[in-house]
C-alpha atoms as a PDB file:
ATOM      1  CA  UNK A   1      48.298 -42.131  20.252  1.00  0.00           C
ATOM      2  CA  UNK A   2      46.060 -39.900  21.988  1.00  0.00           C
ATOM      3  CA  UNK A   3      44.406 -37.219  19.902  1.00  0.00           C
ATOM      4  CA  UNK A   4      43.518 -33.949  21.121  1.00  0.00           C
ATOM      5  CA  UNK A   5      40.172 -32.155  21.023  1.00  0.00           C
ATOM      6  CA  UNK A   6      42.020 -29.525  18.906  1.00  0.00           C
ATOM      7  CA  UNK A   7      43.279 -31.904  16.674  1.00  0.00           C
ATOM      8  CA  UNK A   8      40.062 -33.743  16.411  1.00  0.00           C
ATOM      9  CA  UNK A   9      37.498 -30.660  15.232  1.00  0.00           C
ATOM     10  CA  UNK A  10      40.324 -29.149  13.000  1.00  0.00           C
ATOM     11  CA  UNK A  11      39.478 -31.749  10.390  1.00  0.00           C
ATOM     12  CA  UNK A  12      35.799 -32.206  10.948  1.00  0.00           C
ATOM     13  CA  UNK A  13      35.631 -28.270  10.461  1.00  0.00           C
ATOM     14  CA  UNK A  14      37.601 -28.234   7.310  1.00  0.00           C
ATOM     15  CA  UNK A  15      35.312 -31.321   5.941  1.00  0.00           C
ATOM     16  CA  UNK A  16      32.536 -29.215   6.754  1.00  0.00           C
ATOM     17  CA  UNK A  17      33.271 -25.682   5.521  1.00  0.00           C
ATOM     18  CA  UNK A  18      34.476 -27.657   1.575  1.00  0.00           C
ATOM     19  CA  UNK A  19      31.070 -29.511   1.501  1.00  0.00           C
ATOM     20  CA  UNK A  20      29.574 -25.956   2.048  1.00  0.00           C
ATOM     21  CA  UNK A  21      31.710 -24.501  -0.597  1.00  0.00           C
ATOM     22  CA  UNK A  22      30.651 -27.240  -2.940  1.00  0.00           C
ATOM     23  CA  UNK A  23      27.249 -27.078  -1.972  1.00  0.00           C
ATOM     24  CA  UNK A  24      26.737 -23.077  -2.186  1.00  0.00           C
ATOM     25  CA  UNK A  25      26.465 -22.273   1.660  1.00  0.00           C
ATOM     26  CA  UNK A  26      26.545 -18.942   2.469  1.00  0.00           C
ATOM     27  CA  UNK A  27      24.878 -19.279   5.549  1.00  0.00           C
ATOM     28  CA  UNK A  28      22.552 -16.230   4.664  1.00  0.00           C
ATOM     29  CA  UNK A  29      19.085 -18.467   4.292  1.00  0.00           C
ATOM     30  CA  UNK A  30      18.499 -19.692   0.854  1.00  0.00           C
ATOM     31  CA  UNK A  31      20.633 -19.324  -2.293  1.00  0.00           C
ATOM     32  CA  UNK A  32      20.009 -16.298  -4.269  1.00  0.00           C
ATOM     33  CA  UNK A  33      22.964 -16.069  -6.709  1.00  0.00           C
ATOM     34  CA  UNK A  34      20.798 -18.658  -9.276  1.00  0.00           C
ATOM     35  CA  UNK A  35      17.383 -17.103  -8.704  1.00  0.00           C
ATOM     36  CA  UNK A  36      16.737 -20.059  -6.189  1.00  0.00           C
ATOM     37  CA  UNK A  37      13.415 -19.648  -3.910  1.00  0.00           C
ATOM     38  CA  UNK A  38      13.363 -15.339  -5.145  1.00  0.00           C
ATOM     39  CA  UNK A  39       9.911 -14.571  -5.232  1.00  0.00           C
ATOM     40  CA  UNK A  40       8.769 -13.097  -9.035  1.00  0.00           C
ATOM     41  CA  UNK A  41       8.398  -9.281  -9.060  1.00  0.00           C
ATOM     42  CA  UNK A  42       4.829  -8.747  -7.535  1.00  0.00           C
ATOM     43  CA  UNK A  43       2.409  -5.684  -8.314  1.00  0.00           C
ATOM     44  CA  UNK A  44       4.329  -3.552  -6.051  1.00  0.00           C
ATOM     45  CA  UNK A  45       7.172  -3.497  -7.427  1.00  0.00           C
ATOM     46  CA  UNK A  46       7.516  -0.481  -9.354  1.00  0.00           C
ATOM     47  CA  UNK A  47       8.954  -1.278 -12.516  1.00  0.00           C
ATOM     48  CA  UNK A  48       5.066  -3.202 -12.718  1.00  0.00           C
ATOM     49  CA  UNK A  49       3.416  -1.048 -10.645  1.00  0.00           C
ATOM     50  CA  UNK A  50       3.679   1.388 -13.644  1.00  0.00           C
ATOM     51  CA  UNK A  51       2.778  -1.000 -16.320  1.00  0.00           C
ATOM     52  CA  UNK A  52      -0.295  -1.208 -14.399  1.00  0.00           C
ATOM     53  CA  UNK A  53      -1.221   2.746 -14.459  1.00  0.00           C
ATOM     54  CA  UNK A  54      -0.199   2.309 -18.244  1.00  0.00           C
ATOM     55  CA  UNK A  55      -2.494  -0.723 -18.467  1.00  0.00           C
ATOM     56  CA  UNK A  56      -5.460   1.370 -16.936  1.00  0.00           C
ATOM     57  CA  UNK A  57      -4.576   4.391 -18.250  1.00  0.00           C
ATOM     58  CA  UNK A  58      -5.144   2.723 -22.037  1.00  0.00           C
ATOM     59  CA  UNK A  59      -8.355   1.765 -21.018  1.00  0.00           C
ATOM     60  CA  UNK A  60      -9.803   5.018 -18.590  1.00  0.00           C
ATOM     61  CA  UNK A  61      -7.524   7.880 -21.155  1.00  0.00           C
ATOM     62  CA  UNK A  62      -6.857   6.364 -24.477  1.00  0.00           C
ATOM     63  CA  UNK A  63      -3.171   7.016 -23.366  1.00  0.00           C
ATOM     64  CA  UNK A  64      -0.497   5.277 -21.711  1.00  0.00           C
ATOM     65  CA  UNK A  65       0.961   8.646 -20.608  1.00  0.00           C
ATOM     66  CA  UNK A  66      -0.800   8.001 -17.258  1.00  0.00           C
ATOM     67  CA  UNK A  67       0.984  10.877 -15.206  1.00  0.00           C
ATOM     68  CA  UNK A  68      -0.636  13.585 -17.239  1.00  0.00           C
ATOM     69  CA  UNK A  69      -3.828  12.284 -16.126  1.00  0.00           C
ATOM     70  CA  UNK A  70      -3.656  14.024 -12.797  1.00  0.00           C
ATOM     71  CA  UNK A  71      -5.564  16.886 -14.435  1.00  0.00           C
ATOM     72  CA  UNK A  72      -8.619  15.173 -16.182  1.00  0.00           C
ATOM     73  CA  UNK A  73     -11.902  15.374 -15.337  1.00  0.00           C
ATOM     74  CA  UNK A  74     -15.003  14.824 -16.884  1.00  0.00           C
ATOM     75  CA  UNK A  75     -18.708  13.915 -17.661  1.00  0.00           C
ATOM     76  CA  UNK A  76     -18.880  10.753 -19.078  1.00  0.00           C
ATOM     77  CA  UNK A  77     -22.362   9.971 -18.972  1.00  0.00           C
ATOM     78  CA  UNK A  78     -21.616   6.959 -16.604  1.00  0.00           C
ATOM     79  CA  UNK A  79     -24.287   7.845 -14.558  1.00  0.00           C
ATOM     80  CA  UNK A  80     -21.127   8.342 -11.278  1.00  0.00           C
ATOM     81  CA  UNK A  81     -21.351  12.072 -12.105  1.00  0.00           C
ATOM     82  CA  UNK A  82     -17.483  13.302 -12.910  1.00  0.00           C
ATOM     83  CA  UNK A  83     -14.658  11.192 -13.603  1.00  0.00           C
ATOM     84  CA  UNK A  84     -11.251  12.191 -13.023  1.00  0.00           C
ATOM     85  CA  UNK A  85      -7.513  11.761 -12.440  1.00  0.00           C
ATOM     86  CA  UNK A  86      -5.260   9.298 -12.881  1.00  0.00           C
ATOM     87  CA  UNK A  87      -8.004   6.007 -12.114  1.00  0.00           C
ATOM     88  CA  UNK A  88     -11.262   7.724 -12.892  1.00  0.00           C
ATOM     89  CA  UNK A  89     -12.364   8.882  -9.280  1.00  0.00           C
ATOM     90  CA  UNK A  90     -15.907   9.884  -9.462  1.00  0.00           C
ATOM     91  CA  UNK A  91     -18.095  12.353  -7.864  1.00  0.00           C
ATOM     92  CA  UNK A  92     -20.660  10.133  -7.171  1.00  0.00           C
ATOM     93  CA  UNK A  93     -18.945   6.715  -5.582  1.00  0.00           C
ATOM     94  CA  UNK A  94     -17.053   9.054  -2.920  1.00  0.00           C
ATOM     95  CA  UNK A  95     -13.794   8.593  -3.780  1.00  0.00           C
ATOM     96  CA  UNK A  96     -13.150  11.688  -5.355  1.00  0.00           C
ATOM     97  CA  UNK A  97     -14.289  12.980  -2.312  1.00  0.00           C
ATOM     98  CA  UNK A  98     -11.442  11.289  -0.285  1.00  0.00           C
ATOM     99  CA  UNK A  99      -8.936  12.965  -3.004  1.00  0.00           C
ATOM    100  CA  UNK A 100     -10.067  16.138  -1.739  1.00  0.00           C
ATOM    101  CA  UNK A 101     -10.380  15.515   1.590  1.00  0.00           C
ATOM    102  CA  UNK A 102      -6.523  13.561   1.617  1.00  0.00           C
ATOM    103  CA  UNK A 103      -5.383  17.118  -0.120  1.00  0.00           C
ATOM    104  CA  UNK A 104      -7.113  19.405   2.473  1.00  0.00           C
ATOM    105  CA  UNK A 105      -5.492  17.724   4.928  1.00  0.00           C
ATOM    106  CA  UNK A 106      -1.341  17.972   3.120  1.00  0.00           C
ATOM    107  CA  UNK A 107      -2.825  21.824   2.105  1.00  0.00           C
ATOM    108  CA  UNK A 108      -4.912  23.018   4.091  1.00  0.00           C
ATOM    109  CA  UNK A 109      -7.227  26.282   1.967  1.00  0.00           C
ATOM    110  CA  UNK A 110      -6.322  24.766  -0.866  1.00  0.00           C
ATOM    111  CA  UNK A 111      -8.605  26.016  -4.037  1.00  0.00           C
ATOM    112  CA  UNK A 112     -10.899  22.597  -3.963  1.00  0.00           C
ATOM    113  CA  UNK A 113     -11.682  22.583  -0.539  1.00  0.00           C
ATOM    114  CA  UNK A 114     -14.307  24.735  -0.597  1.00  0.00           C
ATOM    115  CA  UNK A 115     -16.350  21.836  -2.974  1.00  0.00           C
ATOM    116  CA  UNK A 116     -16.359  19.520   0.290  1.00  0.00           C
ATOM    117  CA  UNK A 117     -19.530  20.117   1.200  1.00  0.00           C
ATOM    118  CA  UNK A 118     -21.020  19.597  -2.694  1.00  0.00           C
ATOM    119  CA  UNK A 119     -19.214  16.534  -3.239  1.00  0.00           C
ATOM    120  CA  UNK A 120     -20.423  15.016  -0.019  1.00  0.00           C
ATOM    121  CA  UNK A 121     -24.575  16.618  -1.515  1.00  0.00           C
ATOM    122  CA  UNK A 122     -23.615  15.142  -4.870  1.00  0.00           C
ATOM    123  CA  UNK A 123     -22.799  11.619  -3.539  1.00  0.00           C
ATOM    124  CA  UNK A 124     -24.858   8.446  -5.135  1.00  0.00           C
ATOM    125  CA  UNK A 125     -25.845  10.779  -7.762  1.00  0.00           C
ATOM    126  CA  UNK A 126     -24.673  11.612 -11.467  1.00  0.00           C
ATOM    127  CA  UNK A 127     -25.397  15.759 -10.074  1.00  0.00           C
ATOM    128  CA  UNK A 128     -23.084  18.648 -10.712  1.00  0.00           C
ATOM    129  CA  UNK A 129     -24.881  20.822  -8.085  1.00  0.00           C
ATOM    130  CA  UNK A 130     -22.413  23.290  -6.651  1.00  0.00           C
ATOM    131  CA  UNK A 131     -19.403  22.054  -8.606  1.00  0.00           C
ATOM    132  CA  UNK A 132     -19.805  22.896 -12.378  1.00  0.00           C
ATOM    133  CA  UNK A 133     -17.383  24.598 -14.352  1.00  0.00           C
ATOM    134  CA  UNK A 134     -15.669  26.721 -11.161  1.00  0.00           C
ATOM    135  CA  UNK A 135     -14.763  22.728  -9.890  1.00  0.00           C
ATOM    136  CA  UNK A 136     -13.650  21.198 -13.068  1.00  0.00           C
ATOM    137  CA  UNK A 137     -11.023  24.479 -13.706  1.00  0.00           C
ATOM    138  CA  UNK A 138      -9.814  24.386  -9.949  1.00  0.00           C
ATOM    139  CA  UNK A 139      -9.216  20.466 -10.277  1.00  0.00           C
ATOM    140  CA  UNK A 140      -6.923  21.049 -13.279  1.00  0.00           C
ATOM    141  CA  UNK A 141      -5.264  23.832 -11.737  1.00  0.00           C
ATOM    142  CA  UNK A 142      -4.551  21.971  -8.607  1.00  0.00           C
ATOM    143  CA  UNK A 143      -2.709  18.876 -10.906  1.00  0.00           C
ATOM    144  CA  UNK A 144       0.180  21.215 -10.673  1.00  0.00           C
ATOM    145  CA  UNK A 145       0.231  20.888  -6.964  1.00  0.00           C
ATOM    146  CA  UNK A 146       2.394  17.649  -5.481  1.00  0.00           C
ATOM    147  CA  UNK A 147       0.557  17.299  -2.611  1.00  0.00           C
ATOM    148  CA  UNK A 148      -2.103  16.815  -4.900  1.00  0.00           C
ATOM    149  CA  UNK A 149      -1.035  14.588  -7.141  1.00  0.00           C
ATOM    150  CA  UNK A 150       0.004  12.902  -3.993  1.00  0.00           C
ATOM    151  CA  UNK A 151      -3.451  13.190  -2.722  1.00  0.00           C
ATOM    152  CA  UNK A 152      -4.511  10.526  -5.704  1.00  0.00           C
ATOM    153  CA  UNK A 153      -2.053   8.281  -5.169  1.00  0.00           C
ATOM    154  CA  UNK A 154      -2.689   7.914  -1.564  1.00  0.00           C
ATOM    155  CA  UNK A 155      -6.639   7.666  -2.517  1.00  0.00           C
ATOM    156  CA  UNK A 156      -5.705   4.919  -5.499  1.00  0.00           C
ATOM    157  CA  UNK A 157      -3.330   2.964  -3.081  1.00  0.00           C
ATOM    158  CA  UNK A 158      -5.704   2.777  -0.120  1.00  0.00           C
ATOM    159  CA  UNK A 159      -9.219   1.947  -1.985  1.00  0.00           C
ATOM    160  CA  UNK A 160      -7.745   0.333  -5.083  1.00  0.00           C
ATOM    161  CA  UNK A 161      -4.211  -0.780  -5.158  1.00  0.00           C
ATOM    162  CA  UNK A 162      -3.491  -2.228  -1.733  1.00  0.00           C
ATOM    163  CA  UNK A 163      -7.148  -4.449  -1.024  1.00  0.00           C
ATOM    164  CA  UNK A 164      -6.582  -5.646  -4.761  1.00  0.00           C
ATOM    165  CA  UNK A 165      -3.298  -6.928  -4.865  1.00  0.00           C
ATOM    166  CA  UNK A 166      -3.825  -7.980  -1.083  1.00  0.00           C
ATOM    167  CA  UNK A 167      -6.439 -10.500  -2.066  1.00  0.00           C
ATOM    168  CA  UNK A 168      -4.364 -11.467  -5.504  1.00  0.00           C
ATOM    169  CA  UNK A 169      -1.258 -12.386  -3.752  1.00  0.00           C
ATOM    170  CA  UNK A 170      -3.773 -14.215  -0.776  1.00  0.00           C
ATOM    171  CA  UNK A 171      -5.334 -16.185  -3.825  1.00  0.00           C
ATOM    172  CA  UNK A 172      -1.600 -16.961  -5.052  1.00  0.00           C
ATOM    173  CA  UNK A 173      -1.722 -15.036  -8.256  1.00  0.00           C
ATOM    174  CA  UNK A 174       1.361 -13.320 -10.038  1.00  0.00           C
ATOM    175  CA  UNK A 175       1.770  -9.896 -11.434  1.00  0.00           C
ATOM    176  CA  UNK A 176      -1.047 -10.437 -14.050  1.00  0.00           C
ATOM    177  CA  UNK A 177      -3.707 -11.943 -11.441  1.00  0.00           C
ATOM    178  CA  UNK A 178      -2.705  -9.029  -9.247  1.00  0.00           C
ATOM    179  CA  UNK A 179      -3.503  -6.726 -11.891  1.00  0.00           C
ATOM    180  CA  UNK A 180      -6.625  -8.418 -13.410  1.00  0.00           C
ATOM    181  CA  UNK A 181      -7.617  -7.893  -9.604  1.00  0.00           C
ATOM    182  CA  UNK A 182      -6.759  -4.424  -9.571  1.00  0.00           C
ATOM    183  CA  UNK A 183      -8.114  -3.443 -12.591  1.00  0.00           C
ATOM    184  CA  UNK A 184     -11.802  -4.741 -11.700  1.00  0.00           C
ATOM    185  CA  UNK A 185     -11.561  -3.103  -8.367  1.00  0.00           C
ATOM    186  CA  UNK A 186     -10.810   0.168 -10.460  1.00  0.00           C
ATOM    187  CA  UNK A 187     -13.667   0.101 -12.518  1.00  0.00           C
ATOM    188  CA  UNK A 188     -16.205  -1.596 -10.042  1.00  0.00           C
ATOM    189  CA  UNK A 189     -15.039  -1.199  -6.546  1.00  0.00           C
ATOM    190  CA  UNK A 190     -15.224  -3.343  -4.127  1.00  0.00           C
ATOM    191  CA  UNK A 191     -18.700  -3.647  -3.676  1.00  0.00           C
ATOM    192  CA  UNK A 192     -22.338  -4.453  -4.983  1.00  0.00           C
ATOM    193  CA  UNK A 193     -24.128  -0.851  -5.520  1.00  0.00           C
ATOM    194  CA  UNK A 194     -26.867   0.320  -6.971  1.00  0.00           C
ATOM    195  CA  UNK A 195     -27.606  -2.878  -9.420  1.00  0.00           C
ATOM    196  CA  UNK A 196     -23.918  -2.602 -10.465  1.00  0.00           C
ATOM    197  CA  UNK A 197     -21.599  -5.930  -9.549  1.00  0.00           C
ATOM    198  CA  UNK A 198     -18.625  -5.138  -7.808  1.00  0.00           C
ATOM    199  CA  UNK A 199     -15.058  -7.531  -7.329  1.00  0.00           C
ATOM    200  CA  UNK A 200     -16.114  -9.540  -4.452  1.00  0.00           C
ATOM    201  CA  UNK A 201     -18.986 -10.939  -5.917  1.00  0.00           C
ATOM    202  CA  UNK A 202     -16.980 -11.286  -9.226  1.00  0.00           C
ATOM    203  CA  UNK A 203     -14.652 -13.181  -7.336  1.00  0.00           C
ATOM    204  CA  UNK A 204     -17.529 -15.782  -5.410  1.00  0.00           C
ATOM    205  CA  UNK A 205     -18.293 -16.713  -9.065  1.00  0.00           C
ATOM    206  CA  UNK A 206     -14.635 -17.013 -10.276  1.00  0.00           C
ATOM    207  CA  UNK A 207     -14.396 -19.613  -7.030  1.00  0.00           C
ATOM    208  CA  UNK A 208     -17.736 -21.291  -8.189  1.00  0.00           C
ATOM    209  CA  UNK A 209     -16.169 -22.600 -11.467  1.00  0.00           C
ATOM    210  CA  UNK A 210     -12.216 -23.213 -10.425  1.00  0.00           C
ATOM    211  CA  UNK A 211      -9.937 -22.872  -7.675  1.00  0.00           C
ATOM    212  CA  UNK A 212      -7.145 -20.465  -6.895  1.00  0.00           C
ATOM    213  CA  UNK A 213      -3.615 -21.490  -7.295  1.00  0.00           C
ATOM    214  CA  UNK A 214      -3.413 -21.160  -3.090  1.00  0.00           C
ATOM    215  CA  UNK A 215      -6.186 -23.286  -3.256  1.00  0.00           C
ATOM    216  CA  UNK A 216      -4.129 -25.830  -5.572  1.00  0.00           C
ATOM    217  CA  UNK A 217      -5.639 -24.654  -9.198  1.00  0.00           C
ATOM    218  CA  UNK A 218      -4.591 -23.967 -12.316  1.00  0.00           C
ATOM    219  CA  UNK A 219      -3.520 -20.362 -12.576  1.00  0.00           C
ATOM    220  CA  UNK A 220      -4.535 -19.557 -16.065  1.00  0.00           C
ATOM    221  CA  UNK A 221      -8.342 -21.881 -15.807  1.00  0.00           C
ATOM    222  CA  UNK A 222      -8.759 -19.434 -12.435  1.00  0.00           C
ATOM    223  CA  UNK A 223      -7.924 -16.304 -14.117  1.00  0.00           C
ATOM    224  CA  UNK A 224     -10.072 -17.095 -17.348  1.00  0.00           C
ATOM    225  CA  UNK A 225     -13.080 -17.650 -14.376  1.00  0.00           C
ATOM    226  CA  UNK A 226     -12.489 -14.586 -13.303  1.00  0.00           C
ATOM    227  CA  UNK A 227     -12.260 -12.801 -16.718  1.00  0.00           C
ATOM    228  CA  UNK A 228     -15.701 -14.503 -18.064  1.00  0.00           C
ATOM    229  CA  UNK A 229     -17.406 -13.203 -14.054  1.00  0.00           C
ATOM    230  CA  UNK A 230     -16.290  -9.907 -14.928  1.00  0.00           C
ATOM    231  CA  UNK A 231     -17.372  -9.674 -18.418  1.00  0.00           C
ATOM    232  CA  UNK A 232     -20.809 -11.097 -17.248  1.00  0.00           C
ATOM    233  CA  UNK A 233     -21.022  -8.240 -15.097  1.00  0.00           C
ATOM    234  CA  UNK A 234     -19.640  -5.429 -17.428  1.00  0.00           C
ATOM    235  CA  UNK A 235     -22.454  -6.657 -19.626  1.00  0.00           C
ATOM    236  CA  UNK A 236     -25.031  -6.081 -17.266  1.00  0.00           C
ATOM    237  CA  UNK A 237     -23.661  -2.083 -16.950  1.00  0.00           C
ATOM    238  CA  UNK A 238     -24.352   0.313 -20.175  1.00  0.00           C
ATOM    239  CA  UNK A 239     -21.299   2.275 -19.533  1.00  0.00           C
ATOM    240  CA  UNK A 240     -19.510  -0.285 -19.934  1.00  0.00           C
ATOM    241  CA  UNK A 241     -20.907  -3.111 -22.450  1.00  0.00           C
ATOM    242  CA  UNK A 242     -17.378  -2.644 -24.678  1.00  0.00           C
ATOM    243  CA  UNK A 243     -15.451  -5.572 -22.934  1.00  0.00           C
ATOM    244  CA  UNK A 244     -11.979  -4.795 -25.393  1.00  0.00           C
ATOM    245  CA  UNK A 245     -10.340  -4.078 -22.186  1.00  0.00           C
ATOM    246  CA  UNK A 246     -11.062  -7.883 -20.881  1.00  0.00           C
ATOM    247  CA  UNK A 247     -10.722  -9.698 -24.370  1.00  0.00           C
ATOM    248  CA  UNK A 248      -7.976  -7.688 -26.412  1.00  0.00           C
ATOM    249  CA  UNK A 249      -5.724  -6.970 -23.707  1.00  0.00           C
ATOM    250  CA  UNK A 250      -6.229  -8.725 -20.224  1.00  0.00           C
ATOM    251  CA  UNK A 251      -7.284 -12.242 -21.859  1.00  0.00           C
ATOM    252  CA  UNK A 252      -4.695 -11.765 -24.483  1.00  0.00           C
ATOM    253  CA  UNK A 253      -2.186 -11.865 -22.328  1.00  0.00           C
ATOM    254  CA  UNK A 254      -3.416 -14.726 -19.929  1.00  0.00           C
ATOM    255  CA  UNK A 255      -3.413 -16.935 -23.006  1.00  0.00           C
ATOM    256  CA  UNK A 256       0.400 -16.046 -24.176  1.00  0.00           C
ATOM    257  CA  UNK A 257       1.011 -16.817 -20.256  1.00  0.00           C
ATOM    258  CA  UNK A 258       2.566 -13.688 -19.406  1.00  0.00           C
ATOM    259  CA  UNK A 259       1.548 -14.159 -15.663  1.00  0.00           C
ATOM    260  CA  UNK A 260       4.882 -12.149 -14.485  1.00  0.00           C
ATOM    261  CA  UNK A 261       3.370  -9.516 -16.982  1.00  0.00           C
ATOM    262  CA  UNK A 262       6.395  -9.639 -18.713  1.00  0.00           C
ATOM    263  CA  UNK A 263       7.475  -7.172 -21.084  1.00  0.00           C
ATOM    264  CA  UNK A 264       7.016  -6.571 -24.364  1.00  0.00           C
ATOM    265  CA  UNK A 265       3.061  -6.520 -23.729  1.00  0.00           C
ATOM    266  CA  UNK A 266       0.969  -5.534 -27.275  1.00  0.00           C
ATOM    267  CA  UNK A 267      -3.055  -5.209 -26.773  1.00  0.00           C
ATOM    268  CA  UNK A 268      -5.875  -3.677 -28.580  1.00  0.00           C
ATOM    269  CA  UNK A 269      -8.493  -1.452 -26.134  1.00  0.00           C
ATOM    270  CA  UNK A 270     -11.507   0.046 -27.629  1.00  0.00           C
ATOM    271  CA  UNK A 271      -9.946  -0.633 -31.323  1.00  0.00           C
ATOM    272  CA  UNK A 272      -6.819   1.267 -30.411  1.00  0.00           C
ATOM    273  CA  UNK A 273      -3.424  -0.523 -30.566  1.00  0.00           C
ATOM    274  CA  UNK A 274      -0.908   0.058 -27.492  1.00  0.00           C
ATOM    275  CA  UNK A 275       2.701  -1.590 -26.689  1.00  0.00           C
ATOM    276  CA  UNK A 276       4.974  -1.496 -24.101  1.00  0.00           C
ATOM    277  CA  UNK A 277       8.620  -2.702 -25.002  1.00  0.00           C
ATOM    278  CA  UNK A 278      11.008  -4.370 -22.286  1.00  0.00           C
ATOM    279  CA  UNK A 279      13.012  -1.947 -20.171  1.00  0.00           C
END
């Protein structure tokens, strides 16, 4: 008996669509429901994201109330001049600076503007010279402003954030690397300057002494390369020989392999005891 086409593909289609029940086929790319081939929460996500300001803000504030940090400034005898907001902008690296200049921009005659043209003087120097107290008060005031609280994110995203966990993710680290990355970029920039080592050169000796996971490495041997570069070069700063921040809380948590940062995270900075609990 002669079969017809119809008759034919009506079975090889039914054969077909039970193997794809049986084999999880949804036809929408690669299975989900199990957690299959779902990338870990990176950096960015923001359920991390603000771990991380807590993480930085233990370390730059003593506090991991990192949104009333807006309003800070201060001398700190860093030789950058004054530090402030929520990652320790300074008026002598030039970021600060940009925070002003972003908030000029969203409001334009706002109170700080008019410091512009002593913050750009003041650069590459620990000066106050045409800042001073009048500065300090208007920067405190102008916390209560969104568009200038907005003003710092932008600034921490841009120079900070984004190039950090950019070059983590590149180098194949998780949400730890990604902050270990962002955290040195924080406190040392990008950059070499002025006898000060910043993360790229931090990062040349990490690769001296072991490989990245993109590379094929061991996660944890690169990280604890890293760690020791940056120590090396904290040591080399007198602002910032105390190197808690590396070995009671970043190291800490590299050897308990918490490379998704996963909550709870408990670590000591400065001799002060902090704990985030899971969501």
């Amino acid at each position: 008996m002669k079969l017809s086409t119809r008759s034919l593909i009506a079975p090889v289609a039914a054969l077909v669509m039970a193997v794809a029940v049986l084999s999880g086929c949804s036809g929408a790319g690669p299975d989900t429901a199990y957690g299959k081939d779902v990338p870990a929460p990176g950096l960015d996500d923001p359920a991390k994201k603000d771990i991380a300001m807590q993480l930085v803000s233990s370390a730059e504030n003593s506090s991991l109330d990192w949104k009333s940090q807006y309003k800070y400034i201060e001398d700190i005898d860093d030789g950058r001049g004054y530090t402030a907001g929520i990652i320790g902008f300074c008026s002598g690296t030039g970021d600060m600076r940009r925070v002003v200049e972003r908030y000029a921009k969203a409001r334009p005659g706002n109170p700080l503007e008019r410091f512009l043209s002593a913050l750009r003087a003041v650069e590459g120097t620990d000066a106050h010279t045409g800042l001073g107290r009048p500065f300090t008060a208007a920067w405190a005031d102008a916390a209560g402003d969104a568009a200038f609280r907005s003003a710092q994110d932008a600034e921490r995203d841009a120079s900070y954030f984004g190039p950090a966990v950019a070059q983590a993710k590149a180098d194949g680290l998780g949400a730890l690397g990604q902050f270990i990355y962002y955290d040195a970029y924080v406190m040392h920039g990008s950059a070499d300057a002025d006898g000060t080592v910043g993360f790229r050169t931090m990062r040349r000796h990490a690769l001296a002494k072991a490989r990245t996971p993109a590379q094929g490495g061991a996660e944890v041997a690169y990280l604890d390369g890293f760690l020791d570069a940056r120590i090396a070069a904290m040591r080399k700063e007198p602002s910032h020989t105390d190197t808690s921040r590396i070995e009671t809380a970043q190291r800490v948590f590299v050897r308990q392999g918490k490379l998704g940062l996963e909550t709870p995270l408990s670590w000591k900075v400065y001799g002060d005891s902090y704990r985030i609990e899971s969501p």
